[in-house]
Protein backbone atom coordinates (compact mmCIF):
# COMPACT_ATOMS: atom_id res chain seq x y z
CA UNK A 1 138.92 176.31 147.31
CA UNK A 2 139.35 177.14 143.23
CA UNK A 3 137.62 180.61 143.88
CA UNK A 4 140.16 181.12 147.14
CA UNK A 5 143.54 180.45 145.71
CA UNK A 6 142.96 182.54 143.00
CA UNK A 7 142.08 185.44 145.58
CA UNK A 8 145.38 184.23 147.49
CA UNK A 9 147.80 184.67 144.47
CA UNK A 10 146.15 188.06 143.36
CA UNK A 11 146.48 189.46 147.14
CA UNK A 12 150.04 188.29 146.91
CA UNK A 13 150.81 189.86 143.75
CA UNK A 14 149.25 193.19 144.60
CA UNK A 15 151.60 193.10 147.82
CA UNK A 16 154.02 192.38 145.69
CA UNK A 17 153.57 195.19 143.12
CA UNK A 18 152.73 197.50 146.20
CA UNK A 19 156.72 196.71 146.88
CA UNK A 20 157.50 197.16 143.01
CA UNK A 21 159.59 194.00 143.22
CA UNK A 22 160.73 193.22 140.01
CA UNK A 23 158.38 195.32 138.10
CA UNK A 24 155.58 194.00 136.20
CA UNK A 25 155.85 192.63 132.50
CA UNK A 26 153.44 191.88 129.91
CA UNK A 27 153.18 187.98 130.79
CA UNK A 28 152.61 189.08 134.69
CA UNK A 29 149.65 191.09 133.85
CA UNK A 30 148.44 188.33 130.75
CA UNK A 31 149.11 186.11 134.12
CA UNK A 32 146.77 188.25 136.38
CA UNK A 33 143.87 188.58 134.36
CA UNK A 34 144.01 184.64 133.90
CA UNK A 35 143.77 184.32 137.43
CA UNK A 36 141.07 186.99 137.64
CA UNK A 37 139.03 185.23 135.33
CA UNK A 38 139.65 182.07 136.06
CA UNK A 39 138.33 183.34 140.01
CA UNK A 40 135.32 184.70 138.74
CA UNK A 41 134.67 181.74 136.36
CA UNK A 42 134.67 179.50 139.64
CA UNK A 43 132.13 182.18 141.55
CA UNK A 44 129.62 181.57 139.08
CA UNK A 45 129.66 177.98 139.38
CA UNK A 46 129.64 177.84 143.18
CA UNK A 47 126.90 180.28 142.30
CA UNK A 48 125.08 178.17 140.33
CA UNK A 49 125.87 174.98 142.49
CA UNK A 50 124.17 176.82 145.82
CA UNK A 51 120.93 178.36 143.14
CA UNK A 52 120.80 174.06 141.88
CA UNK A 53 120.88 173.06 145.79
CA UNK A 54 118.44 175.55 147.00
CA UNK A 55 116.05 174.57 144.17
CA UNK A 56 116.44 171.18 144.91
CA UNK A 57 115.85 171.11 148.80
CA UNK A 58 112.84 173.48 148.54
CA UNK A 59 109.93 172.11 149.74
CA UNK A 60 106.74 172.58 147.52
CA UNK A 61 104.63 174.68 148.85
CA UNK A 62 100.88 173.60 150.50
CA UNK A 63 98.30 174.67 147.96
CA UNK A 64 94.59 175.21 148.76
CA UNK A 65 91.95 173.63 147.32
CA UNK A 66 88.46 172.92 147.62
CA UNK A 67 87.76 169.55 148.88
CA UNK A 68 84.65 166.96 148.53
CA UNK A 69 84.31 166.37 151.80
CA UNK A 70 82.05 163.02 151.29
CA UNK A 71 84.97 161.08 149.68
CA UNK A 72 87.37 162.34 152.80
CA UNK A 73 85.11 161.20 155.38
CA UNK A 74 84.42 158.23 153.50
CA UNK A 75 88.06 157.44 152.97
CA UNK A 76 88.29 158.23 156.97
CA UNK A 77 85.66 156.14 158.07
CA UNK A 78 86.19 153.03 155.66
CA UNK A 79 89.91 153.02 156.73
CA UNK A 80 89.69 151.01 159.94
C-alpha cells in the first residue's frame, strides 16, 4: 500500500502537469522527489521482506551421504 500511493500521487501530478495547471514551483518538485523517494524507499523493503520470507520458507535441501548400513538395519530391526 506505502509503495502504491506514492505511485498514485505521482501519476496524478504528472496528469496534472501534462494539463500545466497551476504551474510547478520549487516546493512541488522538493514535494515530488519526496514522494519518489519515499516510493522507492518502501520497494526495497517489500524487497527485502519477500528475499527474508523466501529464505525463511526454503526447505533445506536432501544431502547425500554415505551411510553405515549395520547401525540402520540395526536401528530397523531393534525398533519393534
Amino acid at each position: 500500500m506505502y509503495v502504491t500511493l506514492g505511485l498514485e500521487l505521482i501519476a496524478r501530478e504528472l496528469q496534472r502537469l501534462r494539463s500545466r495547471q497551476p504551474p510547478a514551483t520549487d516546493e512541488d518538485w522538493e514535494r515530488r522527489a519526496r514522494v519518489c523517494a519515499d516510493a522507492l524507499e518502501g520497494t526495497e523493503r517489500v524487497r527485502t521482506i519477500v528475499r527474508d520470507l523466501n529464505t525463511f520458507s526454503r526447505v533445506d535441501e536432501e544431502r547425500a551421504a554415505p551411510v553405515e548400513l549395520e547401525k540402520v538395519i540395526e536401528s530397523s530391526i531393534t525398533w519393534r
